[in-house]
PDB file of N, CA and C in Angstrom:
ATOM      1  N   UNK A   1      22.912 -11.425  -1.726  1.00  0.00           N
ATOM      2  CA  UNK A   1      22.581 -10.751  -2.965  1.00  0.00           C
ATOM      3  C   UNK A   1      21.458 -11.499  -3.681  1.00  0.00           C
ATOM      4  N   UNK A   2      21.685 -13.007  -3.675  1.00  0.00           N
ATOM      5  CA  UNK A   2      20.601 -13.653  -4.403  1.00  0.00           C
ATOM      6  C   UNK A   2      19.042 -13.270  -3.716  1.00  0.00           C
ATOM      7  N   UNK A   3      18.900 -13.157  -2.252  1.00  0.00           N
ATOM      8  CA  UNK A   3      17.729 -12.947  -1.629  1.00  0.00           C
ATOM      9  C   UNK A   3      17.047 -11.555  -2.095  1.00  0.00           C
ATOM     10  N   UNK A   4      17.846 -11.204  -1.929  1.00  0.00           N
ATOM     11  CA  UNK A   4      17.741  -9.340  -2.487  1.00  0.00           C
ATOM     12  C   UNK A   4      16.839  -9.596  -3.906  1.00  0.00           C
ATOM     13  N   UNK A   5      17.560 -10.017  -4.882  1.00  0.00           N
ATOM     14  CA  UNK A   5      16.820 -10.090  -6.186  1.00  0.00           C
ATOM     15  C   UNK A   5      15.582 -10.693  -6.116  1.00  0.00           C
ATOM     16  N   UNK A   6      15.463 -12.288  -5.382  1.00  0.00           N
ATOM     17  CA  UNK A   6      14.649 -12.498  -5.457  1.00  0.00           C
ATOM     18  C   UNK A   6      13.331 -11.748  -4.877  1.00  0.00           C
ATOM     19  N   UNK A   7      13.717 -11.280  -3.329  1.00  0.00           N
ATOM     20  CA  UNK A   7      12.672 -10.341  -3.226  1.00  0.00           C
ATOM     21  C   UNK A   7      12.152  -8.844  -4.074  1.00  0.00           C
ATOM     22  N   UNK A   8      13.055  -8.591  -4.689  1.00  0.00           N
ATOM     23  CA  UNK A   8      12.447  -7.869  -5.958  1.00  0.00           C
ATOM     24  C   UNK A   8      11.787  -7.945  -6.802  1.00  0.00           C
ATOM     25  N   UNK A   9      11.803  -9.775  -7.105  1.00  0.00           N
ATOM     26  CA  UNK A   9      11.038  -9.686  -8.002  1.00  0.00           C
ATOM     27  C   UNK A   9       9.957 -10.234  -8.203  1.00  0.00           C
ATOM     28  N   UNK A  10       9.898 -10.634  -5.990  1.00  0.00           N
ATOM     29  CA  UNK A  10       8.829 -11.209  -5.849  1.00  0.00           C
ATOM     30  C   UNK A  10       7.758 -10.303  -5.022  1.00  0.00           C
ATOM     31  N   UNK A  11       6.817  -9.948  -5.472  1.00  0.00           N
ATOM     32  CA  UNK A  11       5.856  -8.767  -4.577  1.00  0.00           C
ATOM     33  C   UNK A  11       5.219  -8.998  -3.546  1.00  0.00           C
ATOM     34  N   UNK A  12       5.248 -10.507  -3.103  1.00  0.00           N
ATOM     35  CA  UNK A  12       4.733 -10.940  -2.041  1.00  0.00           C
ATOM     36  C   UNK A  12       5.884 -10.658  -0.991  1.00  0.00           C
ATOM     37  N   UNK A  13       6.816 -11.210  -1.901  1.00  0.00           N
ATOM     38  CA  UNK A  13       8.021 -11.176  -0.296  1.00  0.00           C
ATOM     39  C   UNK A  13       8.704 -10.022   0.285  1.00  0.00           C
ATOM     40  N   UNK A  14       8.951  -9.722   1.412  1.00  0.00           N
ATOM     41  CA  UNK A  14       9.613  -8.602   2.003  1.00  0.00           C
ATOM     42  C   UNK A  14      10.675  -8.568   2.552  1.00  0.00           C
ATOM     43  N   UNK A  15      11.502  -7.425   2.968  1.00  0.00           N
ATOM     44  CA  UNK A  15      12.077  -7.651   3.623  1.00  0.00           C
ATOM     45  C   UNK A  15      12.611  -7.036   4.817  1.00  0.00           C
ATOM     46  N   UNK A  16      13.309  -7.235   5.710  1.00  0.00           N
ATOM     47  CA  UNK A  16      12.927  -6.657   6.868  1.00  0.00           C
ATOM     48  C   UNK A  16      14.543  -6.330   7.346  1.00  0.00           C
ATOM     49  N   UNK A  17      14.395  -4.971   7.112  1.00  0.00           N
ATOM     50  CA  UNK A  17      15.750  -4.185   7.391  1.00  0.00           C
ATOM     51  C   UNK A  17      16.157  -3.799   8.951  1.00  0.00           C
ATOM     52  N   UNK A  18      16.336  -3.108   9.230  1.00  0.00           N
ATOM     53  CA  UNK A  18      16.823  -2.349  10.701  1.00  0.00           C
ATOM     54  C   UNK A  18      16.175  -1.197  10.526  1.00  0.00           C
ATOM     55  N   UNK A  19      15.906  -0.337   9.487  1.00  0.00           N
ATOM     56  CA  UNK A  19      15.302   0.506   9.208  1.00  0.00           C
ATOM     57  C   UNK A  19      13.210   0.274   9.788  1.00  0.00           C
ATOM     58  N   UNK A  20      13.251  -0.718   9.024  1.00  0.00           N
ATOM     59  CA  UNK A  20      11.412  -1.763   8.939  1.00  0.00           C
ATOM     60  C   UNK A  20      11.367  -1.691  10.915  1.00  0.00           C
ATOM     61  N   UNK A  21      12.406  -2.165  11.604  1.00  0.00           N
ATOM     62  CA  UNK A  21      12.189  -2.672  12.582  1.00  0.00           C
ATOM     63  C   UNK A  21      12.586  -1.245  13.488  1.00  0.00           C
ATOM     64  N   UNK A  22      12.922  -0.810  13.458  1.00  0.00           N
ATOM     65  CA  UNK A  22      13.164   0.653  13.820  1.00  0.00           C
ATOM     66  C   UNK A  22      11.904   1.439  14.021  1.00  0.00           C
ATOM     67  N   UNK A  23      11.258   1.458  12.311  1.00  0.00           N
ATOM     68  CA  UNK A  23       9.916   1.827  12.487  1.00  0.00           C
ATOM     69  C   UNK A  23       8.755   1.319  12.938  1.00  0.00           C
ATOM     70  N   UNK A  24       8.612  -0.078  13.002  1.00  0.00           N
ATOM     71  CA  UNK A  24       7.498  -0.450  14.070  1.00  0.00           C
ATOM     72  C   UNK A  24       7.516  -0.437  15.517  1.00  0.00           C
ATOM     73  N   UNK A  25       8.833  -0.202  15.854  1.00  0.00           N
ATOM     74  CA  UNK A  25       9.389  -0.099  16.984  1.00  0.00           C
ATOM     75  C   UNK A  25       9.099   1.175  17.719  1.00  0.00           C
ATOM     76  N   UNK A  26       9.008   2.550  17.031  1.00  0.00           N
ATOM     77  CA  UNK A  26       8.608   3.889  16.630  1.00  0.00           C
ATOM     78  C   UNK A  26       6.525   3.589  16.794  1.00  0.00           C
ATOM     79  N   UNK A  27       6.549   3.202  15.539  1.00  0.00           N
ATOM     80  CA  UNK A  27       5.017   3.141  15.937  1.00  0.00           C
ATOM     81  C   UNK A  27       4.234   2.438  17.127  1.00  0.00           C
ATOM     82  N   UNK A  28       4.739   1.411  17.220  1.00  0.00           N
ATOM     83  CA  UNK A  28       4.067   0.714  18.436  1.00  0.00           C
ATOM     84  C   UNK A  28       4.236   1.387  19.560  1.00  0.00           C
ATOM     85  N   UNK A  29       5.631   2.022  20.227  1.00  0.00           N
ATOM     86  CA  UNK A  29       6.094   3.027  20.984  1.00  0.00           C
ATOM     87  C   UNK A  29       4.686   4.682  21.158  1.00  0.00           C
ATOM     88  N   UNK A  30       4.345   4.902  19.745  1.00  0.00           N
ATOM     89  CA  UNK A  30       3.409   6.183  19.192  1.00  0.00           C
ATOM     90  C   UNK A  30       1.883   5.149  19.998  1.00  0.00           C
ATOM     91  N   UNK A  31       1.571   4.006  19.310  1.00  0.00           N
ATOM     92  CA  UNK A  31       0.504   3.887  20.140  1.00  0.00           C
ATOM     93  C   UNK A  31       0.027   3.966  21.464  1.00  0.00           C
ATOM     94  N   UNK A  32       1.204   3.260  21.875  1.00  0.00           N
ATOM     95  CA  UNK A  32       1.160   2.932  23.650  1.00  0.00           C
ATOM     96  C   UNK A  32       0.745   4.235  23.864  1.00  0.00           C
ATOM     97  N   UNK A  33       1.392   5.164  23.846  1.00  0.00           N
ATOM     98  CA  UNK A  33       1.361   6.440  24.107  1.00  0.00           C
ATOM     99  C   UNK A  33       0.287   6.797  24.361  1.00  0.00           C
ATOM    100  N   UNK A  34      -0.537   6.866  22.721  1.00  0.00           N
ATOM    101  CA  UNK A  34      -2.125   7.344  22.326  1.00  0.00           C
ATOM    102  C   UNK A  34      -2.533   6.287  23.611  1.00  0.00           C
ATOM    103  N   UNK A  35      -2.535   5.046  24.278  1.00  0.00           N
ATOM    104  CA  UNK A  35      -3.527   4.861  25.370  1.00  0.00           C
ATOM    105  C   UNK A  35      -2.988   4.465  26.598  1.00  0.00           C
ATOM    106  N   UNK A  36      -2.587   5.720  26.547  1.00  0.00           N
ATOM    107  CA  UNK A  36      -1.428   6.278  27.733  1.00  0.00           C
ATOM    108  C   UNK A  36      -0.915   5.257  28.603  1.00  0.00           C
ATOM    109  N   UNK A  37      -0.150   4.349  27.994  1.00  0.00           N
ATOM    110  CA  UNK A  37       0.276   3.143  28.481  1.00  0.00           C
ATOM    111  C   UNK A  37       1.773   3.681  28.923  1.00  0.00           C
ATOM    112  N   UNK A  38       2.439   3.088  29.723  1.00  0.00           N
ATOM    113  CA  UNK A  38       3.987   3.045  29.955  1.00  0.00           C
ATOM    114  C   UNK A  38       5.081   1.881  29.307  1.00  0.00           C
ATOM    115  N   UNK A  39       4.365   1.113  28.594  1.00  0.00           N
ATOM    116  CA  UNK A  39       4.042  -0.303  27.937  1.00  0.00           C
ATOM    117  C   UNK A  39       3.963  -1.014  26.758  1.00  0.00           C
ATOM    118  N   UNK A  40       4.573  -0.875  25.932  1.00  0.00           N
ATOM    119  CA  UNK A  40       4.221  -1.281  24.587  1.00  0.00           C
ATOM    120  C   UNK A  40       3.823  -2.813  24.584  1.00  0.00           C
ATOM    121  N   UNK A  41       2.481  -3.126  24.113  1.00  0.00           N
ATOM    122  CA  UNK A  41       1.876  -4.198  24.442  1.00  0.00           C
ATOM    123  C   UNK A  41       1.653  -5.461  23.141  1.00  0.00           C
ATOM    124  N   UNK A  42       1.462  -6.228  23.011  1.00  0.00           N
ATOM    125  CA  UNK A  42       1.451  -7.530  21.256  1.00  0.00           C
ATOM    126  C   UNK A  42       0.492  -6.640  20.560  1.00  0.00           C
ATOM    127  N   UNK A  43      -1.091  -6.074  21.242  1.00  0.00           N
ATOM    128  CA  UNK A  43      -1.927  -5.470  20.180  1.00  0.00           C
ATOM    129  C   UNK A  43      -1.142  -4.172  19.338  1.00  0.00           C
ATOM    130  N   UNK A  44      -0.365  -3.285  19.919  1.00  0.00           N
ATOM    131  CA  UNK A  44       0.046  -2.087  19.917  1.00  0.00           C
ATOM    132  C   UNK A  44       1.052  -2.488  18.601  1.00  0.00           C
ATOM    133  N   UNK A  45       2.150  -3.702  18.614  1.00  0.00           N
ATOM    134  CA  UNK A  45       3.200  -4.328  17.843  1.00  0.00           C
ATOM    135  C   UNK A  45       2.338  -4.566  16.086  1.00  0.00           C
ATOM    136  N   UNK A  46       0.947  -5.352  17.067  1.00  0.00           N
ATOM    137  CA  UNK A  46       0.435  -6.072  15.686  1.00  0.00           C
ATOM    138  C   UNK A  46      -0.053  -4.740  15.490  1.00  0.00           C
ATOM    139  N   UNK A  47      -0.876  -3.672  15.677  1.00  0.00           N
ATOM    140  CA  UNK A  47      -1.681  -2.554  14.847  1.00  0.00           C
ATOM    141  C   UNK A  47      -0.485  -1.890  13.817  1.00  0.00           C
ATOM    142  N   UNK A  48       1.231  -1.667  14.598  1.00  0.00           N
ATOM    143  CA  UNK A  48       2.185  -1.093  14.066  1.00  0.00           C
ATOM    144  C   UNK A  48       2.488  -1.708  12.241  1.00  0.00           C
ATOM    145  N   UNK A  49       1.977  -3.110  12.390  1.00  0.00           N
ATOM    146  CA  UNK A  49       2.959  -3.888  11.529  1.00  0.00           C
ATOM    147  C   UNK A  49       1.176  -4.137  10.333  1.00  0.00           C
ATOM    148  N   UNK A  50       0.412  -3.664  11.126  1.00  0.00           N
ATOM    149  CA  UNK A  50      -0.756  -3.695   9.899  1.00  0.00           C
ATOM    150  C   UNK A  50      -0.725  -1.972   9.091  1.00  0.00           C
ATOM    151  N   UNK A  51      -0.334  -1.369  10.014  1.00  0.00           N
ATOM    152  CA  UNK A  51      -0.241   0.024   9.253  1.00  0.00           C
ATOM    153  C   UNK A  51       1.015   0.378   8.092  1.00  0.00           C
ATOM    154  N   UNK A  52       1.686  -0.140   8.635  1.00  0.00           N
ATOM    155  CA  UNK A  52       2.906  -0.433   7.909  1.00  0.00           C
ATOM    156  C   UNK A  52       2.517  -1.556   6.111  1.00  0.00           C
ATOM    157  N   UNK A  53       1.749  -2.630   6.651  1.00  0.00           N
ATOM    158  CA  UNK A  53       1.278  -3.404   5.527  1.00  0.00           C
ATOM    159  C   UNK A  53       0.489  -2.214   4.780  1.00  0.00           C
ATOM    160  N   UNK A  54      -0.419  -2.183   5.300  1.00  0.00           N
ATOM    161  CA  UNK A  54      -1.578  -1.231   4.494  1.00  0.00           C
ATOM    162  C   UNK A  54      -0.698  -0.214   3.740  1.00  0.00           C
ATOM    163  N   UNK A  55       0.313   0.556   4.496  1.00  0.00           N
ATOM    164  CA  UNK A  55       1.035   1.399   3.256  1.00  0.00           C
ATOM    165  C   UNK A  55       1.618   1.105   2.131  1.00  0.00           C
ATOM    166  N   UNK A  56       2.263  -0.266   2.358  1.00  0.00           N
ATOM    167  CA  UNK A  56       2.879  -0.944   1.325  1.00  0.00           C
ATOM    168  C   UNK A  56       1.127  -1.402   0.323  1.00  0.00           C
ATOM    169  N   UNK A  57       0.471  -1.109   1.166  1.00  0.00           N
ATOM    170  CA  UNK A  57      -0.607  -2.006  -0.309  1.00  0.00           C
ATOM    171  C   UNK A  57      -1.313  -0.870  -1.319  1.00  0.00           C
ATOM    172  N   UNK A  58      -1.036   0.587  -0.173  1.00  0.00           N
ATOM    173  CA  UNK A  58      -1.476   1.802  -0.699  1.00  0.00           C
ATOM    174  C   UNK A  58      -0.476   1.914  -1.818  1.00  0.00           C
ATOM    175  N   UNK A  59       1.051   1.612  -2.014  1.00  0.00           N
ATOM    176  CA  UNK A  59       1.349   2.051  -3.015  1.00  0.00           C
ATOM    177  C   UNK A  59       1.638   1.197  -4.206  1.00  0.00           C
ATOM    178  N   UNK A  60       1.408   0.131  -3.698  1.00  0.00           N
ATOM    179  CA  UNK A  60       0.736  -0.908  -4.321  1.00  0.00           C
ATOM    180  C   UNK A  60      -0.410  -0.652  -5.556  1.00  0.00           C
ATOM    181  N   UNK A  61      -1.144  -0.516  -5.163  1.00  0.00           N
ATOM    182  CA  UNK A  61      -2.279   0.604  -5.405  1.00  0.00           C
ATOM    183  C   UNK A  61      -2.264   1.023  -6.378  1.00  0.00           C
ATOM    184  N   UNK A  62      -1.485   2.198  -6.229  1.00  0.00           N
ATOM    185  CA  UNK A  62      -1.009   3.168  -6.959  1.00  0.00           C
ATOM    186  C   UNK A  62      -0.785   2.717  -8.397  1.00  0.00           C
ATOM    187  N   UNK A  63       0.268   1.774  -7.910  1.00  0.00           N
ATOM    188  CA  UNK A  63       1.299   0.949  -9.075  1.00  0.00           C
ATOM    189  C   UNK A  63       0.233   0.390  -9.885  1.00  0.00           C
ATOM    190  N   UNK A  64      -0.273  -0.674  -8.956  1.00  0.00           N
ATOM    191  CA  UNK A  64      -1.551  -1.073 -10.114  1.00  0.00           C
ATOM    192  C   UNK A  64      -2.741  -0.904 -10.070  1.00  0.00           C
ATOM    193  N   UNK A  65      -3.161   0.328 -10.070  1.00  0.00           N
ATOM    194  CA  UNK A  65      -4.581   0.480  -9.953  1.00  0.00           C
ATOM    195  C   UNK A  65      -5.614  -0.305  -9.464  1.00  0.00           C
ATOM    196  N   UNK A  66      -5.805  -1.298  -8.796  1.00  0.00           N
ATOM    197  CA  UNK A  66      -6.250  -2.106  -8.329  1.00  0.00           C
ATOM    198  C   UNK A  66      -7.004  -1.601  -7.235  1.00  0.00           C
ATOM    199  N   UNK A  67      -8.265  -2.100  -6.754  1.00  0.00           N
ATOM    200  CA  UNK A  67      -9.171  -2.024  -5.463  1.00  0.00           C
ATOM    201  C   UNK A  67      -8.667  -2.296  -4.415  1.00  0.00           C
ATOM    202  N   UNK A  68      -8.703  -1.857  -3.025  1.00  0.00           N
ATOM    203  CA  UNK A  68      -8.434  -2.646  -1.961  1.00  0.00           C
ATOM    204  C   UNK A  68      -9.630  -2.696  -1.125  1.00  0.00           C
ATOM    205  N   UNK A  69      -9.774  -4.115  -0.800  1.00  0.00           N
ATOM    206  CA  UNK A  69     -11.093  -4.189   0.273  1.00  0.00           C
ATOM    207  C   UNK A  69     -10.458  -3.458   1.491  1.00  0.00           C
ATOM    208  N   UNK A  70     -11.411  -2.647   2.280  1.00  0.00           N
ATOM    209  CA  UNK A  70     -10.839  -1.875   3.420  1.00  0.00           C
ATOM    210  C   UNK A  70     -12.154  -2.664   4.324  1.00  0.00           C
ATOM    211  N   UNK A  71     -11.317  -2.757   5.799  1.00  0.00           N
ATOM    212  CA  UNK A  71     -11.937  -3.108   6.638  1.00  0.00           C
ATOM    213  C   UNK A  71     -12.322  -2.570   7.205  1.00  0.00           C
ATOM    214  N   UNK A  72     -13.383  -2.609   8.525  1.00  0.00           N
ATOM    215  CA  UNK A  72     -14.888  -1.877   8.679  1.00  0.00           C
ATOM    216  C   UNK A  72     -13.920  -0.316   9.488  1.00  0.00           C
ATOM    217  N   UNK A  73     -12.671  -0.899  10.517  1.00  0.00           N
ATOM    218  CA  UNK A  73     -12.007   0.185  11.133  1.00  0.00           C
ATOM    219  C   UNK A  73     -11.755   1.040   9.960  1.00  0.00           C
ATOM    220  N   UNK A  74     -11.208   0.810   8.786  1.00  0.00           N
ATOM    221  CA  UNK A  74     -10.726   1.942   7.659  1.00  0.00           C
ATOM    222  C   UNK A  74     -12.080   2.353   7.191  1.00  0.00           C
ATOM    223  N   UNK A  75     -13.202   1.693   6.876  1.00  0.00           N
ATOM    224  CA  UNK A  75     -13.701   2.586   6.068  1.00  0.00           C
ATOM    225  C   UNK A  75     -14.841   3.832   7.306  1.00  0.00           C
ATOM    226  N   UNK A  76     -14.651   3.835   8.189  1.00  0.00           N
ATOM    227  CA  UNK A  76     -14.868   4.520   9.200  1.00  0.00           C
ATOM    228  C   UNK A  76     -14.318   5.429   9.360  1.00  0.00           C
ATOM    229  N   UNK A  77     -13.070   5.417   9.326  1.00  0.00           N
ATOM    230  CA  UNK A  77     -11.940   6.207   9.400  1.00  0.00           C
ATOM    231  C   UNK A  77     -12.374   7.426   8.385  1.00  0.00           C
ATOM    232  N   UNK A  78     -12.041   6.551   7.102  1.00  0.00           N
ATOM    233  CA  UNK A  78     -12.447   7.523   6.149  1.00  0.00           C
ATOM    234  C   UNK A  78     -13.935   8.101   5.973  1.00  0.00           C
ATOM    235  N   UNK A  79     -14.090   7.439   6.752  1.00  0.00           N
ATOM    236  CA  UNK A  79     -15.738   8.174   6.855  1.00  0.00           C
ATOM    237  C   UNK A  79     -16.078   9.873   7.817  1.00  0.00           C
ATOM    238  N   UNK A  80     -15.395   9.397   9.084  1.00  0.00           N
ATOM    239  CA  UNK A  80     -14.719  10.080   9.770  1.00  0.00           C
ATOM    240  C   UNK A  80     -14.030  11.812   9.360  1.00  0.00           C
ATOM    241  N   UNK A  81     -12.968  11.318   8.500  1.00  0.00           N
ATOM    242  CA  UNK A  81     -11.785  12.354   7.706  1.00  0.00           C
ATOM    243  C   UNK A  81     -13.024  13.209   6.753  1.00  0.00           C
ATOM    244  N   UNK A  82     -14.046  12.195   6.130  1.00  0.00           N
ATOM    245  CA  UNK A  82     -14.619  12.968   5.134  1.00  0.00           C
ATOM    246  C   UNK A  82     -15.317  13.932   5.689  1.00  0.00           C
ATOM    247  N   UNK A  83     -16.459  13.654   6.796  1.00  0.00           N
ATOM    248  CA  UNK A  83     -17.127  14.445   7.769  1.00  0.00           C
ATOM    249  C   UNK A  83     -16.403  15.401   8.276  1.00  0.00           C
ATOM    250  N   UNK A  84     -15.326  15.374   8.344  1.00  0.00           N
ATOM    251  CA  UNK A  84     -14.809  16.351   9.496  1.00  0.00           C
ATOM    252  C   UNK A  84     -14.246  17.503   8.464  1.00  0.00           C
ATOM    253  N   UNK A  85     -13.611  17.202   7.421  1.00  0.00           N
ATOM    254  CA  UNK A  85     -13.319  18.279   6.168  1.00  0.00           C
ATOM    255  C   UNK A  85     -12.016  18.718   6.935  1.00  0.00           C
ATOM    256  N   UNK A  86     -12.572  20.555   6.571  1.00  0.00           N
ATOM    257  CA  UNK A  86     -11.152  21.268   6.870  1.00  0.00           C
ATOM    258  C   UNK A  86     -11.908  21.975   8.812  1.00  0.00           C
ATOM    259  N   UNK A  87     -13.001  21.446   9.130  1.00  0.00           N
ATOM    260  CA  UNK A  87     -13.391  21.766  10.479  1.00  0.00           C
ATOM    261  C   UNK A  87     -12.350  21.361  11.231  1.00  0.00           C
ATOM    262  N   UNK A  88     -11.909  19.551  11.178  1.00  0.00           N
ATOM    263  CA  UNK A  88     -11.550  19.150  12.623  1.00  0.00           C
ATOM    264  C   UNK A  88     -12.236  18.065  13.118  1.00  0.00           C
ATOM    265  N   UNK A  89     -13.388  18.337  13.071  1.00  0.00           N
ATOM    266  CA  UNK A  89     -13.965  18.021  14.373  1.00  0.00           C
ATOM    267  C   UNK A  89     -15.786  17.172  13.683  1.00  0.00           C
ATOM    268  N   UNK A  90     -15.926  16.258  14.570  1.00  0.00           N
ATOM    269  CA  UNK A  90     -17.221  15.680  13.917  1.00  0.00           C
ATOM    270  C   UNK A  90     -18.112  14.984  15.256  1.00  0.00           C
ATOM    271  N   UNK A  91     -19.158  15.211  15.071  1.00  0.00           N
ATOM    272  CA  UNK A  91     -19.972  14.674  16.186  1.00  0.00           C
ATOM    273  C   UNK A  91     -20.348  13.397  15.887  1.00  0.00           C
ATOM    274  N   UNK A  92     -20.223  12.530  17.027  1.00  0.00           N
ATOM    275  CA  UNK A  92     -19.971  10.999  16.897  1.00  0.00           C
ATOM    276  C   UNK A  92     -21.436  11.201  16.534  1.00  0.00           C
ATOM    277  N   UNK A  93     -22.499  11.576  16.690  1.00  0.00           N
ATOM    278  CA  UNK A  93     -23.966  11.326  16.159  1.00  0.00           C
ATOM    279  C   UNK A  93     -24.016  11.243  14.869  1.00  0.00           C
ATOM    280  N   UNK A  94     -22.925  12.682  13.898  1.00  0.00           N
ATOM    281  CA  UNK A  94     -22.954  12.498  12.137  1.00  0.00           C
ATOM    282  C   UNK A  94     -22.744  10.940  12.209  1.00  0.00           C
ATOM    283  N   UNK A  95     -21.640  10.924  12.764  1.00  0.00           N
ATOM    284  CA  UNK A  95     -20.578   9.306  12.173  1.00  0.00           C
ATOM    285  C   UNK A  95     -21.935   8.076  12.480  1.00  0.00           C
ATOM    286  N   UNK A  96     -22.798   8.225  13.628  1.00  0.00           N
ATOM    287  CA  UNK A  96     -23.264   7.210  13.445  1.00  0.00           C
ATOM    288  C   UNK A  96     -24.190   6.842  12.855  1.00  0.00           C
ATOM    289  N   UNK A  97     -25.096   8.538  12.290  1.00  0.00           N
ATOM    290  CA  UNK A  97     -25.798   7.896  10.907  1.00  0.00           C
ATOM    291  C   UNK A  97     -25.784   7.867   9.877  1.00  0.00           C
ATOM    292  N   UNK A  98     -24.591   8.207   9.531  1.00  0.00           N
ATOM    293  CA  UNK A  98     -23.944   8.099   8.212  1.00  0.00           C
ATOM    294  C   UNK A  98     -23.212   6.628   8.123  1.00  0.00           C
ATOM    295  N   UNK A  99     -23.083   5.532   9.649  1.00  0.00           N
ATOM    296  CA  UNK A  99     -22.565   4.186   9.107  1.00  0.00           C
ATOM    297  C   UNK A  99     -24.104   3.377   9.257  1.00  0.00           C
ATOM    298  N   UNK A 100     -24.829   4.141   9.579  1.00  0.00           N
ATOM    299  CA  UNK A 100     -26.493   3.055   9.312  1.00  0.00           C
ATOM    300  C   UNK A 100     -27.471   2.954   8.622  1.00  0.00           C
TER     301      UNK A 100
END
């Protein structure tokens, strides 16, 4: 019970349920997949457990209005999502002169 509180009322600290581990377990499982592995591999574990961070910082976020530096893969991404709209679909040529 004492850990509990304290991680409440500490925003750095987390904690890591059966639920937490369930779901990276789920995602890393979702990646392999995407590169059609039979295999869930350490990169596949670590991408699971950064997506997972990043959500917690998205609502983070939220909470305190605050900036987040996004790294070069995210802001691509969103570069990506913006280009493509309600089409779908984007030709890697937009994406690449719109990152130069």
């Amino acid at each position: 019970v004492e850990l509990r509180r304290e991680a409440r009322n500490n925003r750095d600290m987390t904690f890591t349920s059966a639920r937490n581990l369930l779901g990276i377990l789920r995602l890393s499982t979702a990646l392999a997949r995407l590169r059609l592995a039979d295999e869930v591999d350490k990169d596949d574990v670590q991408e699971a457990l950064r997506l997972l961070e990043m959500s917690k910082d998205s609502l983070n976020q939220t909470e305190q209005k605050t900036t987040h530096v996004q790294n070069t893969s995210d802001k691509i991404f969103a570069l990506v999502r913006e280009l493509a709209g309600a089409s779908k679909t984007v030709k890697i040529s937009d994406v690449m002169e719109r990152c130069t």
